[in-house]
C-alpha atoms as a PDB file:
ATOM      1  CA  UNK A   1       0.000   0.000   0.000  1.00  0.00           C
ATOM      2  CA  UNK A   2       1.442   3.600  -0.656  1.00  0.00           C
ATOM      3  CA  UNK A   3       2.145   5.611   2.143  1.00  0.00           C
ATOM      4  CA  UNK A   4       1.594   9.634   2.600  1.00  0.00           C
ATOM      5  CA  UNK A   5       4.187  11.975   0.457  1.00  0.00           C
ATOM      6  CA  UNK A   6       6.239   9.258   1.072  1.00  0.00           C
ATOM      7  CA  UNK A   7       3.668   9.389   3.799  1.00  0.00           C
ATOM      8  CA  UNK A   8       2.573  11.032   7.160  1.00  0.00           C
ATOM      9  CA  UNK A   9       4.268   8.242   8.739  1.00  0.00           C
ATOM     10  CA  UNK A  10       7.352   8.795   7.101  1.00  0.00           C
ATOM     11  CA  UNK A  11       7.014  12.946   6.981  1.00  0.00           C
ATOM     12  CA  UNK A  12       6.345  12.860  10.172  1.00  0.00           C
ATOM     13  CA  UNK A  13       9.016  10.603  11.477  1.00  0.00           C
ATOM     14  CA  UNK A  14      11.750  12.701  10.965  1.00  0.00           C
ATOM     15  CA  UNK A  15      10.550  15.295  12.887  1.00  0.00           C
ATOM     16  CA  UNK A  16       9.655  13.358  15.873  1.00  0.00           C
ATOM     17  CA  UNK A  17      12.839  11.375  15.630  1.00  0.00           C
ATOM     18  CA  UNK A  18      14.320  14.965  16.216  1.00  0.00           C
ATOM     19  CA  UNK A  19      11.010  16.802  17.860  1.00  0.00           C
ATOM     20  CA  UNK A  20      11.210  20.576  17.414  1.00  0.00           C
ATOM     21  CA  UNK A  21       7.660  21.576  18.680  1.00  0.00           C
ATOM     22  CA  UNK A  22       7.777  24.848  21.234  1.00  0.00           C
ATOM     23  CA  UNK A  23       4.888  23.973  22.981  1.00  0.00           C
ATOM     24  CA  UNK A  24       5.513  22.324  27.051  1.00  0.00           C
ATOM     25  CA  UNK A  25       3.226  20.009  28.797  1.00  0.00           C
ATOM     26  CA  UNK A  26       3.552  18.713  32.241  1.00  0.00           C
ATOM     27  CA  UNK A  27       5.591  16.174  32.478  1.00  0.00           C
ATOM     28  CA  UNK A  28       3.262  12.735  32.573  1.00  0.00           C
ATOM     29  CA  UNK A  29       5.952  10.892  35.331  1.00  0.00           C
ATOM     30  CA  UNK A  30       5.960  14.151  37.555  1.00  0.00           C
ATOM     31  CA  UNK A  31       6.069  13.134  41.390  1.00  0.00           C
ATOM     32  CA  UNK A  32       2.568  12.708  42.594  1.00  0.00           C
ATOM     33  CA  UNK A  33       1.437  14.200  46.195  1.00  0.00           C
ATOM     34  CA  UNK A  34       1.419  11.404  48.639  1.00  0.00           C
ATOM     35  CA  UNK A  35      -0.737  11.135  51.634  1.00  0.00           C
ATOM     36  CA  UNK A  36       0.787  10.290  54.980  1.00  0.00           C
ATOM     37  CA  UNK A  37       0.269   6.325  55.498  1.00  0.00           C
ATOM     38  CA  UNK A  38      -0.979   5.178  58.609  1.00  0.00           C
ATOM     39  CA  UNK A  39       0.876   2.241  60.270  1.00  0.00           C
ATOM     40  CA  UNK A  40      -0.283  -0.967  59.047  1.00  0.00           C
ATOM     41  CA  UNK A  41      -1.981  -3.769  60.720  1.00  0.00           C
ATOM     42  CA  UNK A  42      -4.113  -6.513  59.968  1.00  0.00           C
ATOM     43  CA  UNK A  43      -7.088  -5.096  59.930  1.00  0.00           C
ATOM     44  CA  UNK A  44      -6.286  -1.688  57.849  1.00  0.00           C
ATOM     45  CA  UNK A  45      -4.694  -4.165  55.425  1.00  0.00           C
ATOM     46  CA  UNK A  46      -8.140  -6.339  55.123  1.00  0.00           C
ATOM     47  CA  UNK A  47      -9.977  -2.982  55.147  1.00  0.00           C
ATOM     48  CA  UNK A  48      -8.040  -1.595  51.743  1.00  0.00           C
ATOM     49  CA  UNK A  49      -7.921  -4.955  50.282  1.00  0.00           C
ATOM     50  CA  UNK A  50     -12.146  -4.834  50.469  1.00  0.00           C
ATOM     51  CA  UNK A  51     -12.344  -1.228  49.584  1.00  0.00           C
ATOM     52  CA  UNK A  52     -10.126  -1.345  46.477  1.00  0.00           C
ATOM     53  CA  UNK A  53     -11.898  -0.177  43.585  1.00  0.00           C
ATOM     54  CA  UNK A  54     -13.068  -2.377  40.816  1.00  0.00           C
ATOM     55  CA  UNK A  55     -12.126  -0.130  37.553  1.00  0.00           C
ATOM     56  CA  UNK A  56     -14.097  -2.930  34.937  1.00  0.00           C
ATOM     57  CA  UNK A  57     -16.832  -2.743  37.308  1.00  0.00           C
ATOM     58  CA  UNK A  58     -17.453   0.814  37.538  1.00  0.00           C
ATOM     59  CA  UNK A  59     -16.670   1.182  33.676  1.00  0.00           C
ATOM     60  CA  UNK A  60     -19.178  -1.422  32.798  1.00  0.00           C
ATOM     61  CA  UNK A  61     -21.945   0.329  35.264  1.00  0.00           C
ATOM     62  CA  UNK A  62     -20.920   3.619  32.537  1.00  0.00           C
ATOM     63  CA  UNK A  63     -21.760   1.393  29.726  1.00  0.00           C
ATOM     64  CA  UNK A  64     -24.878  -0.074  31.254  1.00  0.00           C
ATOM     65  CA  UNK A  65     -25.870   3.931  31.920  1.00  0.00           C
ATOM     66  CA  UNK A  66     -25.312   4.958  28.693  1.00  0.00           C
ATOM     67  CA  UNK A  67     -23.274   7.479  29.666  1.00  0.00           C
ATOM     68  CA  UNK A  68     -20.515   9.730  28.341  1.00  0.00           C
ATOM     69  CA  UNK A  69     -16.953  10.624  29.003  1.00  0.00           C
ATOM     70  CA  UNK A  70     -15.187  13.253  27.317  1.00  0.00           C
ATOM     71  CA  UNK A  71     -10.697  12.722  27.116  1.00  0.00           C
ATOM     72  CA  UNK A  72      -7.838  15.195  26.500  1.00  0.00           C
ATOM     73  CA  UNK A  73      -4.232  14.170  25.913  1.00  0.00           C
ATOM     74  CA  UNK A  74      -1.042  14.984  24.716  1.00  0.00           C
ATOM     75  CA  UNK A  75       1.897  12.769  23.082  1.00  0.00           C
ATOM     76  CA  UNK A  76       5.407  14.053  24.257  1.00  0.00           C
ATOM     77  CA  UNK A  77       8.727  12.206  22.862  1.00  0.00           C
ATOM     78  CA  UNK A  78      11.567  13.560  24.916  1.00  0.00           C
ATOM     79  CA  UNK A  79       9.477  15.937  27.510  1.00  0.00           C
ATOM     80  CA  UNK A  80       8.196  18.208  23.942  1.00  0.00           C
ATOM     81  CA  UNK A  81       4.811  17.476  22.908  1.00  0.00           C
ATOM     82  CA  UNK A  82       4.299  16.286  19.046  1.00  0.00           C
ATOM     83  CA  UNK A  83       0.632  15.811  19.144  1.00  0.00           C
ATOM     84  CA  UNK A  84      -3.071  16.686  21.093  1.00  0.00           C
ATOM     85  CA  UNK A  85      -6.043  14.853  21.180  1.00  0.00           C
ATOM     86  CA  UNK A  86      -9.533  15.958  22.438  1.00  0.00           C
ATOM     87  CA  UNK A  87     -12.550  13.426  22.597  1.00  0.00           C
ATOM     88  CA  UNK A  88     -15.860  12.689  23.395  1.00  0.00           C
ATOM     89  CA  UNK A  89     -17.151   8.966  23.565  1.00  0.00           C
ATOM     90  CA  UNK A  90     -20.944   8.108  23.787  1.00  0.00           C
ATOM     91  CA  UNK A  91     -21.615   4.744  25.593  1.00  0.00           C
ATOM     92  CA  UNK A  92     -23.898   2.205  25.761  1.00  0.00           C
ATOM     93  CA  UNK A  93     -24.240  -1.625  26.352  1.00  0.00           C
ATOM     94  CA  UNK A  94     -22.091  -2.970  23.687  1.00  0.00           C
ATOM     95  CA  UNK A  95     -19.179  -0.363  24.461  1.00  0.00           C
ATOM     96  CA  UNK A  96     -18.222   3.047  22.150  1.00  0.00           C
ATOM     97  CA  UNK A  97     -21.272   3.831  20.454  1.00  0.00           C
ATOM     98  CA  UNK A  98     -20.045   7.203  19.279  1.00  0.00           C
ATOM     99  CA  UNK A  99     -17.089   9.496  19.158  1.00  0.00           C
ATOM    100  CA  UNK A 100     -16.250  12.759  18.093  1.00  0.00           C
ATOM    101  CA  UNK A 101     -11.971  13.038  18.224  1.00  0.00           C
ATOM    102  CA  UNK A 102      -9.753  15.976  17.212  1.00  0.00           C
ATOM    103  CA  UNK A 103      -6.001  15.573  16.591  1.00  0.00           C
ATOM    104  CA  UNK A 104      -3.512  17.849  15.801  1.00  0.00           C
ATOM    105  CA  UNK A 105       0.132  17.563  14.820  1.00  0.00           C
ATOM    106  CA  UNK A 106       2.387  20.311  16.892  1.00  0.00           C
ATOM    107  CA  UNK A 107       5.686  19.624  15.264  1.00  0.00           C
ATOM    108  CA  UNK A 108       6.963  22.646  12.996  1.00  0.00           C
ATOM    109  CA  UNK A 109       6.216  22.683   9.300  1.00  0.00           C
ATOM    110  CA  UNK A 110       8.909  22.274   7.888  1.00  0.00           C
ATOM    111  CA  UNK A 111       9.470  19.051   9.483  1.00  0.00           C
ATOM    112  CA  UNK A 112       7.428  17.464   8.126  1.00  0.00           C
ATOM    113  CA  UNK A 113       8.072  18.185   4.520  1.00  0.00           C
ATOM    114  CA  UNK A 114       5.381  18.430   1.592  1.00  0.00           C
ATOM    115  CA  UNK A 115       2.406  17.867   3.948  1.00  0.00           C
ATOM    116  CA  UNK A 116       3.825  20.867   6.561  1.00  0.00           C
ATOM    117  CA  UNK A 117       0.409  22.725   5.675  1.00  0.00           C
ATOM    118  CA  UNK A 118      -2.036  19.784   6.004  1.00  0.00           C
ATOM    119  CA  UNK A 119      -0.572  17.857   8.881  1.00  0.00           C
ATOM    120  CA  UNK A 120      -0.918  21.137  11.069  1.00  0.00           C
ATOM    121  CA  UNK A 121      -4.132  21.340  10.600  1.00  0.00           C
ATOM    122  CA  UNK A 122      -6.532  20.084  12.924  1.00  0.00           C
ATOM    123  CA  UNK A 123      -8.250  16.967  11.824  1.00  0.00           C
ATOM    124  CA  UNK A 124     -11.212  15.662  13.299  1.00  0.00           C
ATOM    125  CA  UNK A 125     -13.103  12.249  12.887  1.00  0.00           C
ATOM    126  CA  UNK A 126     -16.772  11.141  14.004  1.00  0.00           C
ATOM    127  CA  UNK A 127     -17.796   7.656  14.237  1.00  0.00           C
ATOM    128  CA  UNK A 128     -21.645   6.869  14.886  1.00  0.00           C
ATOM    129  CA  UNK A 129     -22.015   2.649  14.982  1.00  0.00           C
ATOM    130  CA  UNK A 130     -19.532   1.894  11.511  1.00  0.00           C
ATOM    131  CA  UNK A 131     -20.043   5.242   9.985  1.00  0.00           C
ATOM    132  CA  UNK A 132     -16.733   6.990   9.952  1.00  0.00           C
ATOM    133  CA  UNK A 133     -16.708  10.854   9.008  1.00  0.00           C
ATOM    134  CA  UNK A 134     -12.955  12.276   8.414  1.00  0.00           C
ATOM    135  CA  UNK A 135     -12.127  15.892   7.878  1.00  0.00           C
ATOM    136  CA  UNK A 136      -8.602  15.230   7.072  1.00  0.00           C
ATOM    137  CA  UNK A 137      -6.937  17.118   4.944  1.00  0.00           C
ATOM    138  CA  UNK A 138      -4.057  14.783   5.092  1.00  0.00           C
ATOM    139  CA  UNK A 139      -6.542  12.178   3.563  1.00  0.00           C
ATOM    140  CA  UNK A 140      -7.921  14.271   1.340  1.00  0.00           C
ATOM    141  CA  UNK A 141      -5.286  14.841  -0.711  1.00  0.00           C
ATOM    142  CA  UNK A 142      -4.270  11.236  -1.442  1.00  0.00           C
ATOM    143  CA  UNK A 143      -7.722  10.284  -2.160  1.00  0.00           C
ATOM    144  CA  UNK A 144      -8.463   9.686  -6.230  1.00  0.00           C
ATOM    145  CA  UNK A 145     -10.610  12.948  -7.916  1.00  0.00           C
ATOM    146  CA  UNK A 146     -11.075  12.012 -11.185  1.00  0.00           C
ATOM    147  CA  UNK A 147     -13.059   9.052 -11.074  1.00  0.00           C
ATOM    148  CA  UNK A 148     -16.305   8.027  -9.188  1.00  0.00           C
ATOM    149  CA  UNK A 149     -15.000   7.311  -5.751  1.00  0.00           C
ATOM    150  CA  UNK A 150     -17.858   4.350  -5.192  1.00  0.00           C
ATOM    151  CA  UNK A 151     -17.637   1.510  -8.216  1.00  0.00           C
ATOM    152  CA  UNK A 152     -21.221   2.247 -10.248  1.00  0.00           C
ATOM    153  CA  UNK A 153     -21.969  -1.455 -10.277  1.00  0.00           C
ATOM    154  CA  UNK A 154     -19.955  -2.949  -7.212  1.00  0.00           C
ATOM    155  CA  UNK A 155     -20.815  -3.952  -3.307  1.00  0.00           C
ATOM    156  CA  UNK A 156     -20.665  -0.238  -2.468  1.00  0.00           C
ATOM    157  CA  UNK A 157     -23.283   1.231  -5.350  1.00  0.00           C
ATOM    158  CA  UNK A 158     -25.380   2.591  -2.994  1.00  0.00           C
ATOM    159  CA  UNK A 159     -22.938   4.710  -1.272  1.00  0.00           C
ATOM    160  CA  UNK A 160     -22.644   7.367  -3.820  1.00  0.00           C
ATOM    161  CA  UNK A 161     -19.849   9.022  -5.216  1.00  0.00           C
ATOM    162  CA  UNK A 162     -18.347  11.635  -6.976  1.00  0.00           C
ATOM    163  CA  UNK A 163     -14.710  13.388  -6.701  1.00  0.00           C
ATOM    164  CA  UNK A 164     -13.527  15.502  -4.113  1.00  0.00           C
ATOM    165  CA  UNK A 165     -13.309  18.693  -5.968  1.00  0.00           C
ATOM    166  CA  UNK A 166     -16.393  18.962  -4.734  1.00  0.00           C
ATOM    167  CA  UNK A 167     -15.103  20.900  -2.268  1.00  0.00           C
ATOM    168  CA  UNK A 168     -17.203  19.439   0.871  1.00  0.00           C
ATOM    169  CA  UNK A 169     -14.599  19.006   3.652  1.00  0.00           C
ATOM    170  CA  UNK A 170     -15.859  15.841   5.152  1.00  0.00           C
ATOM    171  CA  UNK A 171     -15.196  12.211   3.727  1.00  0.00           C
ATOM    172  CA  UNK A 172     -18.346   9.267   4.994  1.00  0.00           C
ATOM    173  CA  UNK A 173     -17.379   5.590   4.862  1.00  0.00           C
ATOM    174  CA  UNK A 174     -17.839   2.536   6.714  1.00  0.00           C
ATOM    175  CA  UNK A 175     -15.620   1.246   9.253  1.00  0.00           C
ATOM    176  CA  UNK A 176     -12.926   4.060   8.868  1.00  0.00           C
ATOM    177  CA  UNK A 177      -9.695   4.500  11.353  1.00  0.00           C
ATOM    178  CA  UNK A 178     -11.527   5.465  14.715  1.00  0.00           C
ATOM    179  CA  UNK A 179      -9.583   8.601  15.678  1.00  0.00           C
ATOM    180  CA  UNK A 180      -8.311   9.255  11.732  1.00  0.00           C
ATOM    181  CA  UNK A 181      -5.042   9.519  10.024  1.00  0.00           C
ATOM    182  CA  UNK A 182      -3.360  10.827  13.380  1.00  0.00           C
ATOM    183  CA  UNK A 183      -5.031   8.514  15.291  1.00  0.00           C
ATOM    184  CA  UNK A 184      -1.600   6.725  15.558  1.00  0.00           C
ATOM    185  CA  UNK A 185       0.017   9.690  17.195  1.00  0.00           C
ATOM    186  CA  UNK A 186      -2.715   9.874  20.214  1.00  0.00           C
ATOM    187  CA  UNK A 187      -3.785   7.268  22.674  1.00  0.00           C
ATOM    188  CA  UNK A 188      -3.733   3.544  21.718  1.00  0.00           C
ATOM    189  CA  UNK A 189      -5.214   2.223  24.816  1.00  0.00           C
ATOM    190  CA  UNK A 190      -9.012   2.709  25.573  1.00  0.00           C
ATOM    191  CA  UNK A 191      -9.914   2.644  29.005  1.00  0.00           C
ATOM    192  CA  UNK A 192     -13.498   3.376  27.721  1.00  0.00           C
ATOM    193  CA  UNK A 193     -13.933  -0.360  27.004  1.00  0.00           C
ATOM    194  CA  UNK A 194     -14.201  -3.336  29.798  1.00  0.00           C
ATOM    195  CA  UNK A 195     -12.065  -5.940  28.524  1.00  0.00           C
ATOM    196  CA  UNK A 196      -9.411  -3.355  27.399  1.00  0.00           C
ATOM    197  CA  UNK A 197      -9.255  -2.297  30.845  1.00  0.00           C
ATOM    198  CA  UNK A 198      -9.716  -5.563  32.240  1.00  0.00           C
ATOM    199  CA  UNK A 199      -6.570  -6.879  29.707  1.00  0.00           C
ATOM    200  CA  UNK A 200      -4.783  -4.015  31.161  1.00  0.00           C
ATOM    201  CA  UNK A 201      -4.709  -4.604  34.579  1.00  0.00           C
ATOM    202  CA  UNK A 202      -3.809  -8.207  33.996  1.00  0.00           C
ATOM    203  CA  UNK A 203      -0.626  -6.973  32.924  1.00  0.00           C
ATOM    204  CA  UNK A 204      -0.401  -5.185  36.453  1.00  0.00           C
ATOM    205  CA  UNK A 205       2.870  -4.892  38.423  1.00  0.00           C
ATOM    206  CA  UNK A 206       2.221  -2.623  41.054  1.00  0.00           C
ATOM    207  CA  UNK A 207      -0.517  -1.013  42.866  1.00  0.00           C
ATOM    208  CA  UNK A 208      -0.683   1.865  45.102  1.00  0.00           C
ATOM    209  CA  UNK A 209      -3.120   3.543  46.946  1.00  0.00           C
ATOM    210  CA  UNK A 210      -3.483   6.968  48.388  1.00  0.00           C
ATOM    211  CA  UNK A 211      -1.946   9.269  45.411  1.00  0.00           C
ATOM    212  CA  UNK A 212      -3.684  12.515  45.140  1.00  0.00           C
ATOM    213  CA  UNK A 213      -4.156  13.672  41.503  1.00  0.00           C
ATOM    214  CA  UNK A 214      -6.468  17.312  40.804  1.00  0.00           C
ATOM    215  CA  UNK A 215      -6.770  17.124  44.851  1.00  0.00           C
ATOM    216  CA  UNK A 216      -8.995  14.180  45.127  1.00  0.00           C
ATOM    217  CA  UNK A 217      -7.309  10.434  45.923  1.00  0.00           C
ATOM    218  CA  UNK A 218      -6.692   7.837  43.571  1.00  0.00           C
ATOM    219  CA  UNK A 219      -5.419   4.087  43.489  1.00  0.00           C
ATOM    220  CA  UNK A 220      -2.372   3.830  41.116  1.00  0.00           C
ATOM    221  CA  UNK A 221      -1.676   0.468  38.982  1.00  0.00           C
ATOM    222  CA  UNK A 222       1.511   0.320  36.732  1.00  0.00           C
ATOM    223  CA  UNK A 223       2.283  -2.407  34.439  1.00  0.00           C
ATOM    224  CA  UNK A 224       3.271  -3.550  30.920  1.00  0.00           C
ATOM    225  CA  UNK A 225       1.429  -5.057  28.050  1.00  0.00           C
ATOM    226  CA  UNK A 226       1.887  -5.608  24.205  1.00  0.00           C
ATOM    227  CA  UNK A 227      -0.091  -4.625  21.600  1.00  0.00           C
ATOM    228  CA  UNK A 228      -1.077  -7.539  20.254  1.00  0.00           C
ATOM    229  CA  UNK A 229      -2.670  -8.504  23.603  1.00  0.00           C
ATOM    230  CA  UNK A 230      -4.630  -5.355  23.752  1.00  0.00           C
ATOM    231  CA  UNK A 231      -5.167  -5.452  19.997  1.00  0.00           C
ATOM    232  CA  UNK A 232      -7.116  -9.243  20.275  1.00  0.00           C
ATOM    233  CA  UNK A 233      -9.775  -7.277  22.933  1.00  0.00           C
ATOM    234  CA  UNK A 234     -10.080  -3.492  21.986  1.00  0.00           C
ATOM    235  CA  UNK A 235     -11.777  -2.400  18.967  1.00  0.00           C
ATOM    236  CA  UNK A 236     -10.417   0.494  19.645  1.00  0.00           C
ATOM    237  CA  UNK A 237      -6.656  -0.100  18.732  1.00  0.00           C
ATOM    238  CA  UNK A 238      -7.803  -2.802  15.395  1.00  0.00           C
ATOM    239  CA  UNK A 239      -9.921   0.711  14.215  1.00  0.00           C
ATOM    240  CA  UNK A 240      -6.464   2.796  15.137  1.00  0.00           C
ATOM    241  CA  UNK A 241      -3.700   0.412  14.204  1.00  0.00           C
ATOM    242  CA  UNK A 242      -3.960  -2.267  12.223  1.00  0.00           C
ATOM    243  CA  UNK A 243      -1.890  -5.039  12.743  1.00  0.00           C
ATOM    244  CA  UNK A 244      -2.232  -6.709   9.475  1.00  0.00           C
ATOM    245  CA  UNK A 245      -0.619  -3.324   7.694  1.00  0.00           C
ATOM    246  CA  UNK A 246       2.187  -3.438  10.219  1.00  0.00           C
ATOM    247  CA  UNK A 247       2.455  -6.960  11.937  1.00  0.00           C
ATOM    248  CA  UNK A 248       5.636  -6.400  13.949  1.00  0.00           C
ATOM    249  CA  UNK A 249       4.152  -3.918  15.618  1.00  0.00           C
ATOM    250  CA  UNK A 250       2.729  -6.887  17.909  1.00  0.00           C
ATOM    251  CA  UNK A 251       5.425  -7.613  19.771  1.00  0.00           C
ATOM    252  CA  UNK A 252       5.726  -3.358  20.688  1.00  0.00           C
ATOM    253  CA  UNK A 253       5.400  -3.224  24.615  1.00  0.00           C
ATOM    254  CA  UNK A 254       3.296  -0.213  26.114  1.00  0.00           C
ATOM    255  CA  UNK A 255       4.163   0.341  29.908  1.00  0.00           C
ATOM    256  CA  UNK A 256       1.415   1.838  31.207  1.00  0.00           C
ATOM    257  CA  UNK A 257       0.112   3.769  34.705  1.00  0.00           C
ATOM    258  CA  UNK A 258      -3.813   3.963  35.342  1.00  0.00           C
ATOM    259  CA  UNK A 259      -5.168   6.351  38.015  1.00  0.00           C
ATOM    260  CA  UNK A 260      -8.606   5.740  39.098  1.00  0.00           C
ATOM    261  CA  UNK A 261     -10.812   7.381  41.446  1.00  0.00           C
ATOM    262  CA  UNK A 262     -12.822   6.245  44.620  1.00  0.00           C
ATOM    263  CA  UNK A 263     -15.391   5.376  42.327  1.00  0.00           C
ATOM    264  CA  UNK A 264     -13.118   2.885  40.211  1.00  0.00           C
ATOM    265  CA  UNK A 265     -13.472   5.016  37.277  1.00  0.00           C
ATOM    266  CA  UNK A 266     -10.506   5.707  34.868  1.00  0.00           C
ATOM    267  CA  UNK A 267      -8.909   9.580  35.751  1.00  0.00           C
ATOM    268  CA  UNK A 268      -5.708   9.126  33.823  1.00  0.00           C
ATOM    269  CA  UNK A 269      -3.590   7.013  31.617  1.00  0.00           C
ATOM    270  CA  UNK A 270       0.103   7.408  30.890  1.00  0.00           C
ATOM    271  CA  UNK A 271       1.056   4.906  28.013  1.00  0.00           C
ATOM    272  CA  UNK A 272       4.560   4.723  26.675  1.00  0.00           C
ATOM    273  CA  UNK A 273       5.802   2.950  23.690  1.00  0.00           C
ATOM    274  CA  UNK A 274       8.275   3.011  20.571  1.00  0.00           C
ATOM    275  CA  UNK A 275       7.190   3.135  16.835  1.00  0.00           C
ATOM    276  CA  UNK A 276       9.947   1.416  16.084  1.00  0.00           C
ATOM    277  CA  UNK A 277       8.191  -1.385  14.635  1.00  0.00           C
ATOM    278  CA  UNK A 278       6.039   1.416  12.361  1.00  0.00           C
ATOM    279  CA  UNK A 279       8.913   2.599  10.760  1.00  0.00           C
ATOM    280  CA  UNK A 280       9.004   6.122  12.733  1.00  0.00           C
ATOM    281  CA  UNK A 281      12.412   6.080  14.992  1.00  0.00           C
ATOM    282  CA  UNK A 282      12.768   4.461  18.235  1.00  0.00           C
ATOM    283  CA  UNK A 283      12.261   7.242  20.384  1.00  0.00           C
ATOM    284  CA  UNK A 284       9.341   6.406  22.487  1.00  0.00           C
ATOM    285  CA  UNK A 285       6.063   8.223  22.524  1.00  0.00           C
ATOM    286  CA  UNK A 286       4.685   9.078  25.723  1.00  0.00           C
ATOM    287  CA  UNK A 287       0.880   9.819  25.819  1.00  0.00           C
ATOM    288  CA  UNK A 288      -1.082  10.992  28.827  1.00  0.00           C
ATOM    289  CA  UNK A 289      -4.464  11.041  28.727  1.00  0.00           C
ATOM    290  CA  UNK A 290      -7.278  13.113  31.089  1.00  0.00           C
ATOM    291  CA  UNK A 291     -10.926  11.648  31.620  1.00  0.00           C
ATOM    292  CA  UNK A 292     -13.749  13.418  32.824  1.00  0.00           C
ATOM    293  CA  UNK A 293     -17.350  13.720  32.850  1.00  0.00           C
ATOM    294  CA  UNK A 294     -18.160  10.159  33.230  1.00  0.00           C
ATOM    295  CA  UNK A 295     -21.767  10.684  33.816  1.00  0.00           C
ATOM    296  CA  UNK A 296     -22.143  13.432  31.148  1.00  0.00           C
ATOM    297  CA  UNK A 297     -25.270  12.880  28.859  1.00  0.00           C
ATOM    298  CA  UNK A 298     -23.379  12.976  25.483  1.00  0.00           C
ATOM    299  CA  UNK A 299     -24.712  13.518  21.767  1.00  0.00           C
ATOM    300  CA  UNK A 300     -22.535  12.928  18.857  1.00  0.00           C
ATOM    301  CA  UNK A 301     -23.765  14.541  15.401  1.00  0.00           C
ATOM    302  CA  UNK A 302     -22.673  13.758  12.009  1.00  0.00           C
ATOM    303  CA  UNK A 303     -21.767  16.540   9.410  1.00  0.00           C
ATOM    304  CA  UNK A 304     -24.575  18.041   7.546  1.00  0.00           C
ATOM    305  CA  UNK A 305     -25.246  15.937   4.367  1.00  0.00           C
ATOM    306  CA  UNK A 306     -24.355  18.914   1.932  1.00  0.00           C
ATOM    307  CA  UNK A 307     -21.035  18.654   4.007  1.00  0.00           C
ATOM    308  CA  UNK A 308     -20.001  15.093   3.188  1.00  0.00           C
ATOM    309  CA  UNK A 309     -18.523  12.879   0.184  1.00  0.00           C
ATOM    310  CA  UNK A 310     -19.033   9.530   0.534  1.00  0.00           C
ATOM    311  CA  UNK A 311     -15.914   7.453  -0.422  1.00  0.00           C
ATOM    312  CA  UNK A 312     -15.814   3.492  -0.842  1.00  0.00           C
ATOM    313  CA  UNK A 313     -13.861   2.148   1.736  1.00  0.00           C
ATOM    314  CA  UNK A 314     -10.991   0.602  -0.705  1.00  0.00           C
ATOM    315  CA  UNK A 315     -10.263   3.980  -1.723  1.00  0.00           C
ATOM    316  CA  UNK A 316      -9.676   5.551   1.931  1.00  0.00           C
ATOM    317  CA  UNK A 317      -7.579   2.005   2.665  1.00  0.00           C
ATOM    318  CA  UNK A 318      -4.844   3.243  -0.295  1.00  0.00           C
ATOM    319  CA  UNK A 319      -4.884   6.692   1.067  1.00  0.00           C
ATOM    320  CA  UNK A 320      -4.107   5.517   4.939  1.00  0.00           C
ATOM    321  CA  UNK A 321      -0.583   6.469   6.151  1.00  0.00           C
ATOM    322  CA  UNK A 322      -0.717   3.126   7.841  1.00  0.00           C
ATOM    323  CA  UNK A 323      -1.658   1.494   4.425  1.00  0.00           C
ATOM    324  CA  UNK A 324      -4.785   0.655   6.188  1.00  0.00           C
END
């Protein structure tokens, strides 16, 4: 499959190889308050063993809600951040049922070569059920215009078509990349979804209790996992990263710390991994990600229909960075 200008993977692997982005974030391993512990005995120990939180619990009791929870994060690769992510997920009983995701590269320009004025554009991608709808410029571009973008007479006829000199700024298909063409560059773990999380914390090497995060305590669990472990549970990471486009990419280990509250929801999640095995230097990325508003009554809206070109699925698989 062919790859952005010689891609957005490539592009933009020199310049995170090398990052040159001005922009700071706090740094995701910063020391966290601690509370004073009191001395231990037998019984305090039995009392925080049965008043740990249950994180797949409490996420599940989200899902069953149909509730909302909206996510902010930031991907650093040597303490400077490359890349943001905003998001807003819509739940219900079978897990993500919609999402609204912006991404944005912060890298300068002229790092990243021929694409320097698309990739710094914000891109933004909304999934309802398996209706994807991409404003990517970044996608845009290596997307066919001078032929019907939906076969007349094939599986996708009644999607319709025409060429993107239409000049409507958002592409519709079925089953597109989750959180779009950057989607690689955010956060690869979903603690949205109960087995994710409950892979996750399988993988769990240490737990602490007691850390204060944003002034309110929080039980801490650190651990390691690989992504083709996570990849076999979370629809999330197949609809992000597919394996089949990069299969090496398996092996990849993501160490990972999870914050959750009193209520056993999911506050924060610091994931850090190499892209080694994507072809984008072996620095690692570090993403930490902020969730809030689990309870929030969320509504996710498409684009309006004069807004949108709908684009057989094929075609957006050839224009992928990932080759998708």
């Amino acid at each position: 499959m062919r790859r952005l200008t010689a891609g957005l993977a490539c592009a933009a692997a020199a310049a995170l190889i090398t990052p040159t982005a001005a922009a700071a974030y706090a740094d995701a391993d910063r020391p966290e308050t601690k509370q004073a512990a009191p001395q231990a005995t037998a019984k305090n120990a039995k009392k925080s063993k049965n008043t740990t939180p249950d994180p797949v619990a409490a996420v599940g009791k989200r899902l069953a809600a149909g509730a909302g929870v909206t996510y902010r994060s930031a991907t650093t690769v040597q303490g400077t951040v490359v890349a943001t992510t905003s998001a807003t997920f819509r739940l219900d009983r079978s897990g993500l049922a919609a999402s609204d995701v912006t991404s944005r590269l912060t890298v300068k320009p002229a790092a990243l070569g021929e694409d320097a004025g698309l990739a710094v554009r914000p891109e933004r991608t909304i999934k309802i059920g398996d209706v994807t709808y991409l404003n990517s410029p970044l996608l845009r571009k290596n997307l066919p215009t001078d032929r019907p973008l939906v076969e007349e007479n094939g599986p996708e006829a009644a999607l319709l078509t025409g060429p993107l000199t239409s000049g409507r700024a958002w592409i519709e298909t079925r089953n597109g990349p989750v959180a779009g063409a950057l989607g690689v560059f955010g956060q690869l773990v979903n603690p949205a979804e109960p087995g994710t999380l409950k892979a996750l914390l399988a993988t769990t090497k240490s737990t602490r209790s007691g850390v204060v995060l944003d002034g309110a305590k929080t039980t801490v669990y650190r651990g390691t996992a690989t992504i083709g472990r996570l990849h076999k549970v979370s629809p999330w990471l197949r609809a992000t990263l597919p394996l089949k486009s990069a299969p090496k990419a398996a092996n990849t280990a993501i160490d990972w710390t999870l914050y959750v509250g009193k209520d056993g929801l999911p506050v924060r999640l610091v994931t850090s991994w190499s892209p080694a095995a994507l072809g984008m230097g072996s620095q690692k990325f570090t993403v930490d990600s902020r969730f809030t508003s689990w309870t929030a009554n969320v509504r996710v809206k498409p684009p309006a229909d004069d807004q949108i070109v709908q684009v057989d699925p094929r075609h957006l698989t050839a224009a992928s960075p990932l080759g998708r």
